[in-house]
C-alpha atoms as a PDB file:
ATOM      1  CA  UNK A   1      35.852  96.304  72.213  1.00  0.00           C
ATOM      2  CA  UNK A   2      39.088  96.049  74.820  1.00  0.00           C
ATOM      3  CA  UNK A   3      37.928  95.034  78.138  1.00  0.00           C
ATOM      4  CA  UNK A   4      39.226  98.501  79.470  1.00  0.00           C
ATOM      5  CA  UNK A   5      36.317 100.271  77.034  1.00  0.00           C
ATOM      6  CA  UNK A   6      33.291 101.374  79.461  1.00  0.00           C
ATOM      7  CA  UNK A   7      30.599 103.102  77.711  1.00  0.00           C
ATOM      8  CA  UNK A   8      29.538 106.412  79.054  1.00  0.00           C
ATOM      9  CA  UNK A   9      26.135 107.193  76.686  1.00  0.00           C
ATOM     10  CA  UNK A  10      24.858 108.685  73.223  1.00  0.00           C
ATOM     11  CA  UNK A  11      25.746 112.329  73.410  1.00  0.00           C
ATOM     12  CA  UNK A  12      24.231 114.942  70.768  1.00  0.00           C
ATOM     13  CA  UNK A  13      25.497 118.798  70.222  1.00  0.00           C
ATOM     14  CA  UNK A  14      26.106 121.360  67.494  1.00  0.00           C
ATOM     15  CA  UNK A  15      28.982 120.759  65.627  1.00  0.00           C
ATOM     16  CA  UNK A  16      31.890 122.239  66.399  1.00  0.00           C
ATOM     17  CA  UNK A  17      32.623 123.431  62.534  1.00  0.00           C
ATOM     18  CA  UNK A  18      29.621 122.984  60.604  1.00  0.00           C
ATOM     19  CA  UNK A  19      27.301 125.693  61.851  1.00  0.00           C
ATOM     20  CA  UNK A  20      23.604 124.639  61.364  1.00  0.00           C
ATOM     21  CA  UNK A  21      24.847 121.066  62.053  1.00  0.00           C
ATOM     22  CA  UNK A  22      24.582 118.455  64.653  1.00  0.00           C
ATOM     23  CA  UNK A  23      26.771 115.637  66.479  1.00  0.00           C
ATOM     24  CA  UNK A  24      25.909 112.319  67.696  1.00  0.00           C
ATOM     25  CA  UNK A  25      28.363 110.823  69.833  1.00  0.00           C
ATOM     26  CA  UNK A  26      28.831 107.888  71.444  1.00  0.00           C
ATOM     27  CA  UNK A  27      31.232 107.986  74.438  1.00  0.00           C
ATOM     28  CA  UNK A  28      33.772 105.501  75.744  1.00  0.00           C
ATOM     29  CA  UNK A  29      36.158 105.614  78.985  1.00  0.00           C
ATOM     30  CA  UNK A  30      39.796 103.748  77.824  1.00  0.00           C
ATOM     31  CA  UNK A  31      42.272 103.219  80.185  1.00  0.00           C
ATOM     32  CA  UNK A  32      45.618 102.768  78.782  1.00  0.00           C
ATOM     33  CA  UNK A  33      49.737 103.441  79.397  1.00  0.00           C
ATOM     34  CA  UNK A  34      49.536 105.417  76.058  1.00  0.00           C
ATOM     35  CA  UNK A  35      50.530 109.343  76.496  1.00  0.00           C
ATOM     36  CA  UNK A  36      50.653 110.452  72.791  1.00  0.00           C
ATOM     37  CA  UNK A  37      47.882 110.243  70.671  1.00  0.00           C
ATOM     38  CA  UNK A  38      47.234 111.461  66.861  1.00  0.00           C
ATOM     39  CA  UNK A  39      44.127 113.185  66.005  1.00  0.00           C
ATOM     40  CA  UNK A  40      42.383 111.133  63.053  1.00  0.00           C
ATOM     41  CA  UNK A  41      39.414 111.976  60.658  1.00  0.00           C
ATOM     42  CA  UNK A  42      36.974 114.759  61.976  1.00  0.00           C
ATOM     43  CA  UNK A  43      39.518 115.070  64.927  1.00  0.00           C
ATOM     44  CA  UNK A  44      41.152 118.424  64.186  1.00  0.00           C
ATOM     45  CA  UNK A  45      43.535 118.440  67.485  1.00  0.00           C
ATOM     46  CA  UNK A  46      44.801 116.335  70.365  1.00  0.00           C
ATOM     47  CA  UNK A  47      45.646 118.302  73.060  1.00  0.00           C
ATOM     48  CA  UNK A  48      45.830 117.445  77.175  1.00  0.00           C
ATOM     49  CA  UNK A  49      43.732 119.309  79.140  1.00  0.00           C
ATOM     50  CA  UNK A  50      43.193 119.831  82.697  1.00  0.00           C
ATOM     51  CA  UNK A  51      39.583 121.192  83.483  1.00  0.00           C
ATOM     52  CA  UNK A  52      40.377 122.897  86.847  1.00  0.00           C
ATOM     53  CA  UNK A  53      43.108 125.095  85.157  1.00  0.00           C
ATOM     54  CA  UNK A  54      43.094 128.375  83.817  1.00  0.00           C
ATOM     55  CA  UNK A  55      43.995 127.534  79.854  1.00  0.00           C
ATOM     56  CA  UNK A  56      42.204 129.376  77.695  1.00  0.00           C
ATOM     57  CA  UNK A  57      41.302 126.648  75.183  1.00  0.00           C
ATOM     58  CA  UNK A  58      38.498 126.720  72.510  1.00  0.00           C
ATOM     59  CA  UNK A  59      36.875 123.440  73.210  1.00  0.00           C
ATOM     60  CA  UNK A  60      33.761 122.020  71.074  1.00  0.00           C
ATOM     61  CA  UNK A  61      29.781 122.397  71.954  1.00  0.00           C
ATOM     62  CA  UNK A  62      30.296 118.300  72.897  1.00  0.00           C
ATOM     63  CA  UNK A  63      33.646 118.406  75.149  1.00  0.00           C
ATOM     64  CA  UNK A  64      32.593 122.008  77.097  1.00  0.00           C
ATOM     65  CA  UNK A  65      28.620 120.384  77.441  1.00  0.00           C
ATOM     66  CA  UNK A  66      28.912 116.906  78.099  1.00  0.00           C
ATOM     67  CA  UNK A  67      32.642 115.646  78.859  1.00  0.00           C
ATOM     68  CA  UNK A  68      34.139 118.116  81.092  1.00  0.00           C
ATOM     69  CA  UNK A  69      30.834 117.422  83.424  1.00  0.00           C
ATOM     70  CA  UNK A  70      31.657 113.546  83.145  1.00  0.00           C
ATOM     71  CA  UNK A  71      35.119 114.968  84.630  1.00  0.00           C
ATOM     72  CA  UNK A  72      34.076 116.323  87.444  1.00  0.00           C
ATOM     73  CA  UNK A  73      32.280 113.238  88.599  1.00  0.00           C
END
């Protein structure tokens, strides 16, 4: 793992596209110069995202339950 990887905890939520179905997650903080990033396997979209706007964006059970409150910190 890079040295810039901080774990943040084991997260679980309904999946976002499998109804019935459940996600375990276990979340990182990265820090890197990157800006453009390519969504990969069960990663349907890449988008950026600024909590204290007003998009209307359809985020997952995990990001709307669990991330966006690790934001706010």
């Amino acid at each position: 793992m890079p040295p810039s990887t901080i774990p943040l905890g084991r997260f679980t939520d309904l999946a976002a596209n499998e109804p019935g179905h459940m996600l375990i997650a276990d979340m990182f903080r990265v820090s890197t110069e990157e800006t453009h990033f390519l969504p990969a396997a069960e990663i349907e979209e890449v988008i950026w995202f600024e909590p204290s706007s007003n998009q209307l964006v359809q985020l997952a059970p995990l990001t709307k339950n669990h991330i966006l409150s690790m934001l706010e910190r």
